[in-house]
Protein backbone atom coordinates (compact mmCIF):
# COMPACT_ATOMS: atom_id res chain seq x y z
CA UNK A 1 222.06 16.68 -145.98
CA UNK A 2 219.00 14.76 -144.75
CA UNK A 3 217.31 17.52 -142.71
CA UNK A 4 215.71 14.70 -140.53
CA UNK A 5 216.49 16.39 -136.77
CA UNK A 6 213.59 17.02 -135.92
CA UNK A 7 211.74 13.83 -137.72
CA UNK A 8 214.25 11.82 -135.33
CA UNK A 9 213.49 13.81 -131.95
CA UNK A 10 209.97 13.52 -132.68
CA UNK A 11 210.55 9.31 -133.53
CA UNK A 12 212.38 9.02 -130.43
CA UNK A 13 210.05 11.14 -128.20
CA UNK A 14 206.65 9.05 -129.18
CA UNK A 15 205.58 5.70 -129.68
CA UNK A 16 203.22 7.31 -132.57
CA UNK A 17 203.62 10.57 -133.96
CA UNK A 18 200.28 12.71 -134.44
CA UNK A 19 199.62 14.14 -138.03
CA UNK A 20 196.64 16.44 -138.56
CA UNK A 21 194.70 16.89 -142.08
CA UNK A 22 194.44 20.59 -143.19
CA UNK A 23 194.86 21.83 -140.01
CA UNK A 24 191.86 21.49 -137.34
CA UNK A 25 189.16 23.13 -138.31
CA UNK A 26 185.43 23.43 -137.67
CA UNK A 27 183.37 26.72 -135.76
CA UNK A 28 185.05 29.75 -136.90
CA UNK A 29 188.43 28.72 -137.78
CA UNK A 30 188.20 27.30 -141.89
CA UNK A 31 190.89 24.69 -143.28
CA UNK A 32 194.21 25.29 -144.84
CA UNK A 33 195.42 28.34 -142.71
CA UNK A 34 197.39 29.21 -139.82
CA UNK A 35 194.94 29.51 -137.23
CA UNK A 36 193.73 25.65 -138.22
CA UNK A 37 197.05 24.31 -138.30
CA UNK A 38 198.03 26.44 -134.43
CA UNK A 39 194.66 24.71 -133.48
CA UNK A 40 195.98 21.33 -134.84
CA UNK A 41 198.96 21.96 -132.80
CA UNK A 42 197.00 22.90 -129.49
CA UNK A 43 195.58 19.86 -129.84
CA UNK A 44 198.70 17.63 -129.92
CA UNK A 45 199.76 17.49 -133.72
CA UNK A 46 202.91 16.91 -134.02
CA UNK A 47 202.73 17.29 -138.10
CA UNK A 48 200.67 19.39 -140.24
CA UNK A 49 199.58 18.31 -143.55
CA UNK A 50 198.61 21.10 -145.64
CA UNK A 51 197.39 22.04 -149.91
CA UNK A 52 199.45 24.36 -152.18
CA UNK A 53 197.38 25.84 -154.97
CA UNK A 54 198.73 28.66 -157.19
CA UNK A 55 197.37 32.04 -158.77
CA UNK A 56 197.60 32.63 -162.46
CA UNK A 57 200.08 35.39 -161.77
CA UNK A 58 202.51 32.70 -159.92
CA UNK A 59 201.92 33.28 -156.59
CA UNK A 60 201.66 29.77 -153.80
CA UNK A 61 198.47 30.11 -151.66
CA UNK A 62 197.88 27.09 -148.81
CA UNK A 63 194.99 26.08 -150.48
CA UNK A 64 193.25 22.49 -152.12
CA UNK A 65 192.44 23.01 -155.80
CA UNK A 66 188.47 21.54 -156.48
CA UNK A 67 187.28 22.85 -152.89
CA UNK A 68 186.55 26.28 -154.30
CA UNK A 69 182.54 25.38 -154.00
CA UNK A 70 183.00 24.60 -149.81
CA UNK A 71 185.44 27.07 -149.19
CA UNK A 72 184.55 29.92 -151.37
CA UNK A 73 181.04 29.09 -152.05
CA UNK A 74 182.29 30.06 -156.32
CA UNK A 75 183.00 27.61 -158.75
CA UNK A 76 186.11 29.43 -160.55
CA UNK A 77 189.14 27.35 -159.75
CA UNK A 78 191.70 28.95 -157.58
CA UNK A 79 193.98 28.73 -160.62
CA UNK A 80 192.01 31.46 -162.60
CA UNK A 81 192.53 33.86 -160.08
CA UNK A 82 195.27 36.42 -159.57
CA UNK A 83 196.82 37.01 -156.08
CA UNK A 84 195.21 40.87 -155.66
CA UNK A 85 192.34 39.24 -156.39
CA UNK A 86 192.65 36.16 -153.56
CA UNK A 87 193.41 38.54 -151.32
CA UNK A 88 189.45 39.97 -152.02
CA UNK A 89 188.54 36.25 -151.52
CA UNK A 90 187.42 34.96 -148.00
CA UNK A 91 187.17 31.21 -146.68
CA UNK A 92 183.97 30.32 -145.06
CA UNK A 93 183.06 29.26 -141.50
CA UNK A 94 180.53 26.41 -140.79
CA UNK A 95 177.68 29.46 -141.11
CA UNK A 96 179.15 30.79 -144.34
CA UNK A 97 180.20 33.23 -142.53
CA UNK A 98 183.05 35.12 -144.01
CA UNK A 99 186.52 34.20 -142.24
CA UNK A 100 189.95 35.02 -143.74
CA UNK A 101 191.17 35.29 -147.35
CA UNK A 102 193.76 31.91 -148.12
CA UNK A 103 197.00 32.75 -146.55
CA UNK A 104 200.19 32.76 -149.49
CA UNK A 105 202.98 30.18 -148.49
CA UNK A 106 205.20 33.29 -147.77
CA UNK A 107 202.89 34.36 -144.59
CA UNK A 108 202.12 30.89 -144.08
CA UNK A 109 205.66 29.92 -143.76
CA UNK A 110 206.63 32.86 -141.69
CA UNK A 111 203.56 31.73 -139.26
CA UNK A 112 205.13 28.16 -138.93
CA UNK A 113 208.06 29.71 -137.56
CA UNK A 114 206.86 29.74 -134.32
CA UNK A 115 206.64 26.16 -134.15
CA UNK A 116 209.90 24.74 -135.31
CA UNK A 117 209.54 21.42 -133.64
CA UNK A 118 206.61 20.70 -135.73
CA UNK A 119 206.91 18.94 -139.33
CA UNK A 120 204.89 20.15 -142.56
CA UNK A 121 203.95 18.04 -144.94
CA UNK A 122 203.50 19.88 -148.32
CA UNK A 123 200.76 17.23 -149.86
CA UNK A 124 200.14 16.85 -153.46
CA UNK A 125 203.31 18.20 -155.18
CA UNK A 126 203.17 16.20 -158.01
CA UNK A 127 201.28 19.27 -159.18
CA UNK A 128 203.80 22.01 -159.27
CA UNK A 129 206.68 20.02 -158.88
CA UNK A 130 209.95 21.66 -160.23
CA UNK A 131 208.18 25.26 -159.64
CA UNK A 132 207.43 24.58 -156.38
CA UNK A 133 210.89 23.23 -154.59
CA UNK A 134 212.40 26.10 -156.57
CA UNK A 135 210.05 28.24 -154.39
CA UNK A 136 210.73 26.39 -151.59
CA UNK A 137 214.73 26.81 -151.48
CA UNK A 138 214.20 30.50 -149.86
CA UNK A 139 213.01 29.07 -146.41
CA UNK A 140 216.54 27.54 -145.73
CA UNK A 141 215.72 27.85 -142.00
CA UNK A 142 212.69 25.49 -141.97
CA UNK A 143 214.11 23.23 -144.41
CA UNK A 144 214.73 20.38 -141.28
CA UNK A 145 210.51 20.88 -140.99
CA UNK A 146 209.62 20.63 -144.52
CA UNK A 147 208.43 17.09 -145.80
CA UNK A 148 207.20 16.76 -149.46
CA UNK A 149 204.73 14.03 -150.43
CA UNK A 150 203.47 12.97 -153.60
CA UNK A 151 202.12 9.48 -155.43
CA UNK A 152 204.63 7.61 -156.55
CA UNK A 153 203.12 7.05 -160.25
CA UNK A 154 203.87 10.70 -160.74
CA UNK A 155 207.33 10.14 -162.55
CA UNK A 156 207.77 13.54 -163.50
CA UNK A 157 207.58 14.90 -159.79
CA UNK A 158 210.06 12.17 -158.29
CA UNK A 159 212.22 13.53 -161.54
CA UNK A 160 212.48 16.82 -159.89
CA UNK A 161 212.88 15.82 -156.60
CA UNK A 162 216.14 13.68 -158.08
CA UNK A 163 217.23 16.93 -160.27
CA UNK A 164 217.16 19.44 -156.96
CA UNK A 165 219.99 20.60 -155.61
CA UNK A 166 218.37 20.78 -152.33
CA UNK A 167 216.91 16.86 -151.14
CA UNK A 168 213.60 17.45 -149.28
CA UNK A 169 212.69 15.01 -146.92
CA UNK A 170 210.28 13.08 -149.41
CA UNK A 171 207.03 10.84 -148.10
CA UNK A 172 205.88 8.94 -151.03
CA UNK A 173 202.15 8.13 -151.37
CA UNK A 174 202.87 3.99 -151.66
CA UNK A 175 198.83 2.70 -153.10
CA UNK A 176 199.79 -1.11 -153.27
CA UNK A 177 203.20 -3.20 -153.56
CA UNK A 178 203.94 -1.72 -157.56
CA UNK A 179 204.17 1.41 -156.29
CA UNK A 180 206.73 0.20 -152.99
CA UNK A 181 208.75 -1.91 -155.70
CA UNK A 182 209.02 1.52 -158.01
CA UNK A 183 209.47 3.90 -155.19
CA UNK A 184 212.69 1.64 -153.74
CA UNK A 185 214.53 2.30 -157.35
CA UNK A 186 214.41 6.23 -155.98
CA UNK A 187 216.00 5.09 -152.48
CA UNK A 188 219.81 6.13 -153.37
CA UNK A 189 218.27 9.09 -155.59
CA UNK A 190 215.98 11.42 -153.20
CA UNK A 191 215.66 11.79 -149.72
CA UNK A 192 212.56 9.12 -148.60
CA UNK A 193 212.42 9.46 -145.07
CA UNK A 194 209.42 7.25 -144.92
CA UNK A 195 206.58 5.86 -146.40
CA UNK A 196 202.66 6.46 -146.22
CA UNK A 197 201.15 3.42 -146.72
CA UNK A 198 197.76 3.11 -148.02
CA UNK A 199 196.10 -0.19 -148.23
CA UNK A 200 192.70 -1.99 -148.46
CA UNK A 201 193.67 -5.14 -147.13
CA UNK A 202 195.36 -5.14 -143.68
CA UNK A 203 197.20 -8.32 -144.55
CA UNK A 204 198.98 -7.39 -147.73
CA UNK A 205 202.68 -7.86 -147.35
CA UNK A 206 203.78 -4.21 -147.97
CA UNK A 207 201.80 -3.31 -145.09
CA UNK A 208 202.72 -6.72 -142.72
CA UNK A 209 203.87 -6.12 -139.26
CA UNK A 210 206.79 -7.55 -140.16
CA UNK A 211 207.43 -5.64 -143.49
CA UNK A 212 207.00 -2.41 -141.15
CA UNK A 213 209.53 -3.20 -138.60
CA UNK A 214 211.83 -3.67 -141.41
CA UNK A 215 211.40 -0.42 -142.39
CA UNK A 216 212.09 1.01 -139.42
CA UNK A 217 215.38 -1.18 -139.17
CA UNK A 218 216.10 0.37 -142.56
CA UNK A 219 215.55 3.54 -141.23
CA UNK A 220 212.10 4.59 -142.62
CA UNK A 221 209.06 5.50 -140.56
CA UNK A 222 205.96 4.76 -142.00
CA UNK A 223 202.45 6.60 -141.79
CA UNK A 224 199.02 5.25 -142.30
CA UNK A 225 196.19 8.09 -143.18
CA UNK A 226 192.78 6.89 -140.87
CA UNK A 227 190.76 9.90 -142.26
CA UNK A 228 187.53 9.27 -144.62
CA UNK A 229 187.17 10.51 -147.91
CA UNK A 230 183.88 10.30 -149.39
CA UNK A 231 183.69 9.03 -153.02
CA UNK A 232 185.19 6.48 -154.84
CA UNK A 233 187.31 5.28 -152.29
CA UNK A 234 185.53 5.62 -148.35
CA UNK A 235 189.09 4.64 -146.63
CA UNK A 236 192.55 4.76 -147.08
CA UNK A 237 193.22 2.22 -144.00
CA UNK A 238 191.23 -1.01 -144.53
CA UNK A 239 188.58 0.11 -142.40
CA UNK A 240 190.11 0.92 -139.49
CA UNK A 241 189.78 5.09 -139.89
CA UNK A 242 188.48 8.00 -138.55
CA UNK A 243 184.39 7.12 -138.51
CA UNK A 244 185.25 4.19 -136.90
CA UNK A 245 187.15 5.00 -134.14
CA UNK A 246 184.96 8.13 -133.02
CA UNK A 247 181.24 6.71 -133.16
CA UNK A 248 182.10 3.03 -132.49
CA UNK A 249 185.36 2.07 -130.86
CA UNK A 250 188.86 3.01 -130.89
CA UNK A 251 190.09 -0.59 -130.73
CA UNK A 252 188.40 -1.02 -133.92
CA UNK A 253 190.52 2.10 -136.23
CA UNK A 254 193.30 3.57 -134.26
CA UNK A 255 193.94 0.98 -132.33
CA UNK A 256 194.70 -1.68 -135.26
CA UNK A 257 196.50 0.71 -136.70
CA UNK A 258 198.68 0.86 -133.41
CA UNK A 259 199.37 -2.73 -133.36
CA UNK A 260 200.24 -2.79 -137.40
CA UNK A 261 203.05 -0.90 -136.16
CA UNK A 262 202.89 2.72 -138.21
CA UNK A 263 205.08 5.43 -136.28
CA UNK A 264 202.60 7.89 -137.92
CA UNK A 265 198.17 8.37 -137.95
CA UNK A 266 197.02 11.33 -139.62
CA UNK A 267 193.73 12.04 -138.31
CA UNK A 268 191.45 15.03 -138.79
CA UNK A 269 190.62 14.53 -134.96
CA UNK A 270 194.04 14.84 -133.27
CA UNK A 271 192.70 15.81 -129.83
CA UNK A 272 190.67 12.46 -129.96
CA UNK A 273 193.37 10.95 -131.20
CA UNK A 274 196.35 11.91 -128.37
CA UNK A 275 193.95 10.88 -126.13
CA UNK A 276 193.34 7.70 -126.79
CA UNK A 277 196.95 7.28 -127.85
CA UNK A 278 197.70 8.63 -124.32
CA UNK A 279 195.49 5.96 -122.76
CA UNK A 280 196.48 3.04 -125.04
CA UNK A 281 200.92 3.44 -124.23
CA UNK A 282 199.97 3.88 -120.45
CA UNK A 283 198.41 0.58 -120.50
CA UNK A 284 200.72 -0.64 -122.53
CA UNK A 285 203.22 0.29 -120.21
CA UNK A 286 202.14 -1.08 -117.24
């Protein structure tokens, strides 16, 4: 079974599909929780992308390992704790004001049930792999929402994914055209449903107009991540992200990503984003 109903309906319904980074968050409302990810959704999301961490008694948590200094203001890793003692933990607001503790994927999960047109995408699973689709296989209902992504040079992960009974809908992380070549040797093994492409040069093949329609002909959709990560690597997008579009010009990030042709942006702005997505179809349209 592909579990893609809701992928399609969502294809079908929008010339781009809205993804949102850990939720929106900002004020009172802290990243990697429910009320982020209903706030996401308020906002137009039509995806949420979200962090598993676990405690060292076994328990899932939505959470991103190495943010323990922002979120928690404590530099023990997540991993280190037990789940009594998460539950003792609180996220942070913008004022370091104490929020929420980290919801578990149980309560998460049971949360997201309210929204059953909307698509999560588990990020990072290459870390718990086998463990974690084993833990997944008790939300049968929300399997048709469930999307797992992870890089493709994690072999061991993709291993799983081929081992499991149950075949996710699987978005592998594709970094250049290696990783595309590798990745298509899985295509008759797991359940790809699509492709996010992440590229530094906006004119490499992988990434071509052309190479993206085919991918849709294949029946892939593809989905291009505009948000900025500070460090080694600034963007994921050639350029045309998040920064871009907000304090200089649309045209200039979302709006070459729009005529590349990727059915998906994740943002960590989706109101902006819908907007201007809004405004850019209607003219399109006329």
């Amino acid at each position: 079974m592909k579990y893609t109903k809701v992928l399609e309906k969502l294809l079908r319904e929008n010339d781009v599909i809205i993804a949102c980074h850990q939720g929106s968050a900002g004020g009172n409302i802290a990243y990697n929780t429910y009320r982020s990810m209903l706030n996401a959704i308020n906002q137009g999301a039509h995806i949420v992308e979200f962090d598993i961490s676990k405690t060292n008694d076994g328990v899932f948590h939505v959470f991103h390992e190495n943010e323990e200094p922002i979120r928690f203001n404590r530099d023990e890793k997540f991993r280190t704790f037990t789940a009594d003692e998460i539950k003792e933990q609180t996220l942070f607001n913008m004022n370091m004001q104490a929020v929420e503790a980290p919801p578990t994927l149980k309560d998460f999960m049971a949360n997201m049930k309210k929204h059953p047109n909307i698509l999560l995408h588990f990020d990072h699973v290459q870390k718990w792999g086998k463990e974690l689709l084993e833990n997944l296989d008790e939300y049968e209902d929300q399997r048709q929402s469930i999307i797992i992504k992870t890089d493709v040079t994690e072999t061991e992960c993709l291993e799983a994914l081929v081992a499991h009974d149950i075949k996710y809908m699987t978005l592998p992380k594709v970094w250049n055209q290696d990783d595309f070549d590798k990745i298509m040797e899985y295509k008759d093994k797991i359940n790809i449903v699509g492709f996010e492409m992440i590229f530094d040069d906006p004119n490499a093949d992988y990434v071509s107009k052309e190479k993206l329609e085919q991918l849709r002909q294949m029946g892939y959709h593809t989905m291009v991540n505009s948000i900025v990560l500070w460090g080694d690597r600034q963007s994921l997008c050639g350029g045309f992200d998040d920064d871009v579009s907000l304090l200089e010009n649309p045209d200039l990030g979302w709006g070459k990503l729009f005529e590349m042709g990727f059915d998906v942006i994740q943002t960590d702005w989706p109101l902006s984003l819908k907007i201007y997505l809004e405004e850019k179809t209607s003219k399109v349209s006329l």
